[in-house]
Protein backbone atom coordinates (compact mmCIF):
# COMPACT_ATOMS: atom_id res chain seq x y z
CA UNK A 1 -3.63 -91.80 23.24
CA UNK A 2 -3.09 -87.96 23.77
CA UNK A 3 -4.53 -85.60 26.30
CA UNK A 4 -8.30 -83.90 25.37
CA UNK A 5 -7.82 -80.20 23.83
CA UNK A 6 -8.16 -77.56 27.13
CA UNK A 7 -10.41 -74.71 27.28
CA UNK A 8 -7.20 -72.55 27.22
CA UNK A 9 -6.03 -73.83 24.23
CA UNK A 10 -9.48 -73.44 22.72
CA UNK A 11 -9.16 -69.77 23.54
CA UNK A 12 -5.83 -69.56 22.15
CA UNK A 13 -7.05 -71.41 19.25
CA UNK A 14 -9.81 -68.96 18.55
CA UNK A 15 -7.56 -66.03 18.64
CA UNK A 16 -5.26 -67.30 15.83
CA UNK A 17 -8.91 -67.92 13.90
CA UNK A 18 -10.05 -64.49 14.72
CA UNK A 19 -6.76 -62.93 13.70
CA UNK A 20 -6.75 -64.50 10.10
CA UNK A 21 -10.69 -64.12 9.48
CA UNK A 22 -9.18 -60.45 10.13
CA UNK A 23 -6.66 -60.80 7.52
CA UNK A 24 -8.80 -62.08 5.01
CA UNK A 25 -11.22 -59.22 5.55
CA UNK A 26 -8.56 -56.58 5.05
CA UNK A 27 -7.02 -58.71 2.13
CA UNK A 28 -10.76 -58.27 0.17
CA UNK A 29 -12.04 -55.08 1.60
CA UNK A 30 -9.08 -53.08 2.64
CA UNK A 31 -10.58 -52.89 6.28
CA UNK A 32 -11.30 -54.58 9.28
CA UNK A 33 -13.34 -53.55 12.37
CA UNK A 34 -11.37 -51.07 14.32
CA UNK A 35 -12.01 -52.41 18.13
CA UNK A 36 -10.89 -56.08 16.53
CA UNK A 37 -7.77 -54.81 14.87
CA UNK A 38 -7.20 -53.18 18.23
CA UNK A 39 -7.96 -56.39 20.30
CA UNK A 40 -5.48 -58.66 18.10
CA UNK A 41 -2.55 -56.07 18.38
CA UNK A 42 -3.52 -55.81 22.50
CA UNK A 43 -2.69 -59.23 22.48
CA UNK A 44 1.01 -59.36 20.06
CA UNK A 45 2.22 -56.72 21.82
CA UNK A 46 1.32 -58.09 25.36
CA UNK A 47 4.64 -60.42 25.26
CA UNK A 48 4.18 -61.73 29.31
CA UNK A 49 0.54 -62.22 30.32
CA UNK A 50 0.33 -63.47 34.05
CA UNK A 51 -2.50 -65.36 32.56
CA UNK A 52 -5.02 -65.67 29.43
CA UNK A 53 -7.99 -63.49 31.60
CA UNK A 54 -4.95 -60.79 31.37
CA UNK A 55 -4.24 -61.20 27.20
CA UNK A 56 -8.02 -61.97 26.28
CA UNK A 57 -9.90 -60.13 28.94
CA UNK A 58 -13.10 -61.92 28.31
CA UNK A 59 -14.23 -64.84 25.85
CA UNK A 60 -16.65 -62.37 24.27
CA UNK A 61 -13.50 -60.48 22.83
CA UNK A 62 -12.51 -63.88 20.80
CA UNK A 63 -16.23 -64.38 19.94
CA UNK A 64 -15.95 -64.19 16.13
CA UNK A 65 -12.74 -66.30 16.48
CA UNK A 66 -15.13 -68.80 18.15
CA UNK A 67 -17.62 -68.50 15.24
CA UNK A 68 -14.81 -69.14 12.69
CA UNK A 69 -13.34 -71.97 14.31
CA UNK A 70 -16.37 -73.26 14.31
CA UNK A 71 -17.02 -73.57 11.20
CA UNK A 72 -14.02 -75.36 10.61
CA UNK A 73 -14.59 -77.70 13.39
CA UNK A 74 -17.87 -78.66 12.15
CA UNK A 75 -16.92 -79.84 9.09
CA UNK A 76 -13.03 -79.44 8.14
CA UNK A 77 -13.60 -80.92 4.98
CA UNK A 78 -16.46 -78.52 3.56
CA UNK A 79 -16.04 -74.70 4.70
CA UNK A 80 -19.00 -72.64 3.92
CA UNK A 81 -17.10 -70.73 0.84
CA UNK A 82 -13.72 -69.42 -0.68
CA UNK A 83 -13.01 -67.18 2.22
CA UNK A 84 -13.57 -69.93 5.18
CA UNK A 85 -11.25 -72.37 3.42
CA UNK A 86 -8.65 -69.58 3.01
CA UNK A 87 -9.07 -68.69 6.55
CA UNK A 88 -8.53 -72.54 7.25
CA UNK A 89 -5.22 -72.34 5.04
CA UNK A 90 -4.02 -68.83 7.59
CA UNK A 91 -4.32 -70.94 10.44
CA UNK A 92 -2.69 -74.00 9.44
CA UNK A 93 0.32 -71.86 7.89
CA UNK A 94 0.85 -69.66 11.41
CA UNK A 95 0.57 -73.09 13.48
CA UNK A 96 2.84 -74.25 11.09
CA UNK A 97 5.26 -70.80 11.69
CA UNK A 98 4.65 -70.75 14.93
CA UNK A 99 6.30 -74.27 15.52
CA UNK A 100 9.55 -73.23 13.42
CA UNK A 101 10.33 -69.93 15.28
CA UNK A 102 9.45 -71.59 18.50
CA UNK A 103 12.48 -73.76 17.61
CA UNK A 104 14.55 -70.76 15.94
CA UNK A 105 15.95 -68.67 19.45
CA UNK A 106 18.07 -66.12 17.35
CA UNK A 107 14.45 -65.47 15.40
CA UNK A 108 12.46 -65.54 18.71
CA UNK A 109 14.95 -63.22 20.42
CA UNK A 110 14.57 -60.77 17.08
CA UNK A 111 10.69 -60.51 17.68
CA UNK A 112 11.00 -59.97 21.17
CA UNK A 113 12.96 -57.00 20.89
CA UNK A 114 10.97 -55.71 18.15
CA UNK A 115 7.39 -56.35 19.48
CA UNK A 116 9.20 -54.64 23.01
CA UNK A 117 10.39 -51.76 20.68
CA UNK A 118 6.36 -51.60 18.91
CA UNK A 119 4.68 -51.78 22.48
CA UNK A 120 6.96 -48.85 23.49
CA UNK A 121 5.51 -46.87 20.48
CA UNK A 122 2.16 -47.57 20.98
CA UNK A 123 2.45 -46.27 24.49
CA UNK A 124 2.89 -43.13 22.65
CA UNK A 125 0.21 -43.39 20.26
CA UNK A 126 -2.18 -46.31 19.89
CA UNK A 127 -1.24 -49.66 19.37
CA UNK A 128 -2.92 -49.54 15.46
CA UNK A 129 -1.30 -46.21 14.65
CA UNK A 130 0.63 -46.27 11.12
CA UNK A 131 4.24 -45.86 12.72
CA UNK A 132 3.21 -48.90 14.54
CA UNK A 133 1.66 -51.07 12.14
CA UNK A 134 4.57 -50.25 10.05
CA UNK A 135 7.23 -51.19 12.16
CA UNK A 136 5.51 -54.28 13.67
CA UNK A 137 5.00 -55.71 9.78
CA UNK A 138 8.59 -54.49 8.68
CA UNK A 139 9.58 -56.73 11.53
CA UNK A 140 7.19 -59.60 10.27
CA UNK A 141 9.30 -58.90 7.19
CA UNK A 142 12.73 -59.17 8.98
CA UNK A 143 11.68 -62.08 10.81
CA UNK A 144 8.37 -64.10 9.46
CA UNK A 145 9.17 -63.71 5.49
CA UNK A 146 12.36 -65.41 5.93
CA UNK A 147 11.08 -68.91 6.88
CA UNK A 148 11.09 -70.88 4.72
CA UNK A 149 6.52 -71.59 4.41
CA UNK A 150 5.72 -68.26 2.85
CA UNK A 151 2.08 -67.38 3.36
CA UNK A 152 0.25 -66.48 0.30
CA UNK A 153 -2.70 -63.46 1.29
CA UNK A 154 -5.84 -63.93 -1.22
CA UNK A 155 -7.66 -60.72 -2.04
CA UNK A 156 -7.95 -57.68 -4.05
CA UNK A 157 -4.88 -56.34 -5.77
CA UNK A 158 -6.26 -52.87 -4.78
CA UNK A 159 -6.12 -53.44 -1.43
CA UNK A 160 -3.10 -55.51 -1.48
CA UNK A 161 -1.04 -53.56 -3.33
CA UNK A 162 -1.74 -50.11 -0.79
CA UNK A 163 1.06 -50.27 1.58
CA UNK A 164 -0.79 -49.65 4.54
CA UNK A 165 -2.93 -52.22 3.79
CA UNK A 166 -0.40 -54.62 3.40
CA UNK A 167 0.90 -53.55 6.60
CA UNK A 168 -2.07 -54.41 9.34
CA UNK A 169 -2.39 -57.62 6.88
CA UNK A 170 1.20 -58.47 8.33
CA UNK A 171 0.35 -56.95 12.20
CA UNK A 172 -3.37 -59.86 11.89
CA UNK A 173 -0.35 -62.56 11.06
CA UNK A 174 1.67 -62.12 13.45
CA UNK A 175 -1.10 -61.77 15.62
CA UNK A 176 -2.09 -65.13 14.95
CA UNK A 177 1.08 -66.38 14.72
CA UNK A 178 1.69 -64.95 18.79
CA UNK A 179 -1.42 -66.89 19.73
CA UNK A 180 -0.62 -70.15 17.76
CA UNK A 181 2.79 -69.91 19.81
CA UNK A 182 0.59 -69.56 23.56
CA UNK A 183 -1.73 -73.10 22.09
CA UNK A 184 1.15 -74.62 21.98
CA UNK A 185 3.02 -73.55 25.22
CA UNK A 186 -0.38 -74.94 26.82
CA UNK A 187 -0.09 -77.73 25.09
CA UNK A 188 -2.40 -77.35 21.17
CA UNK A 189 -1.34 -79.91 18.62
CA UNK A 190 -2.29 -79.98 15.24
CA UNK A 191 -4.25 -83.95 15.38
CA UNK A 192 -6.47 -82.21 17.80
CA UNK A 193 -7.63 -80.15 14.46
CA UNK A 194 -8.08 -83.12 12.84
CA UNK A 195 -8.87 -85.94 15.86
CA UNK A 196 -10.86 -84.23 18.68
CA UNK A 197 -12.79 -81.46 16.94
CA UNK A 198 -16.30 -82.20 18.78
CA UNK A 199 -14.37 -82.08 22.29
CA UNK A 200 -12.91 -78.57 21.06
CA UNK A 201 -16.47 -77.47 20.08
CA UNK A 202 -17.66 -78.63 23.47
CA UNK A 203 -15.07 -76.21 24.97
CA UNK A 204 -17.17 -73.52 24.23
CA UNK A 205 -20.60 -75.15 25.02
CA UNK A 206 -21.36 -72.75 28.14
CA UNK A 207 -20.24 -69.81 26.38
């Protein structure tokens, strides 16, 4: 037996699922919406929340996290199309991530100081400004890429391949990758993916 997932985690869940439904837009379309690109760096660069009302401000900000993670909680088996199932495949890899650099302290101390350095920058600008997005994924680089799981972005080569692009793909990772790290501070595990999906569903019933 195991504890029941937590409305917390739930929210911390749908984050990481909002982050890479974000990636997987950019990755085939080269954008994203603005205010959610905005929302998901609000929350990387926000290192020490004094609580989730502080990082997520309201559940209607994680709303089409909720409506992704839904989909793969309804049926984990059979996602609606190519996209959901690569969606599926972001979240399992920055869960996965998340885990290592959790247990990696040099690596964790590395982002710290870099996401510090980025939040400093975007006090200056805005935190999805180029110099930002650029330094925040040439960290991912430093930091992320090294692991040894590499994760493997689906879309267009056009998109892909334009550098700025490829830069708020790496920001929506490490996005996720930040909230995959808070579900499992409050206590997320992987079998409740796979073993309690109705009770995570019901989470969210009141919404």
């Amino acid at each position: 037996m195991f504890s029941k997932p937590t409305r917390p985690q739930a929210l911390a869940l749908a984050a990481v699922f909002q982050s890479c439904a974000l990636t997987s837009r950019l990755a085939h379309t080269g954008e994203a919406e603005v205010d959610k690109m905005q929302f998901a760096m609000s929350t990387l660069l926000n290192q020490n929340p004094d609580s989730l009302q502080e990082l997520y401000v309201s559940v209607d900000n994680l709303q089409a996290g909720i409506d992704a993670m839904q989909v793969f909680l309804s049926d984990a088996s059979t996602a609606a199309d190519l996209k959901d199932r690569e969606i599926i495949n972001y979240v399992m890899s920055t869960i996965h991530l998340a885990g290592k650099l959790s247990r990696n302290s040099r690596m964790l101390a590395q982002v710290k100081d870099g996401i510090e350095n980025a939040n400093n920058q975007a006090q200056h600008f805005s935190n999805t400004h180029e110099n930002v997005c650029s330094n925040i994924a040439a960290l991912y680089q430093d930091t992320i890429s090294k692991m040894r799981l590499k994760i493997q972005v689906s879309g267009s080569a056009v998109y892909l391949q334009q550098s700025a692009v490829a830069a708020r793909i790496r920001c929506m990772l490490f996005s996720a990758i930040r909230s995959a790290f808070l579900w499992r501070q409050l206590g997320g595990k992987r079998r409740h993916l796979m073993l309690q999906r109705k009770t995570l569903l019901e989470t969210f019933a009141n919404n």
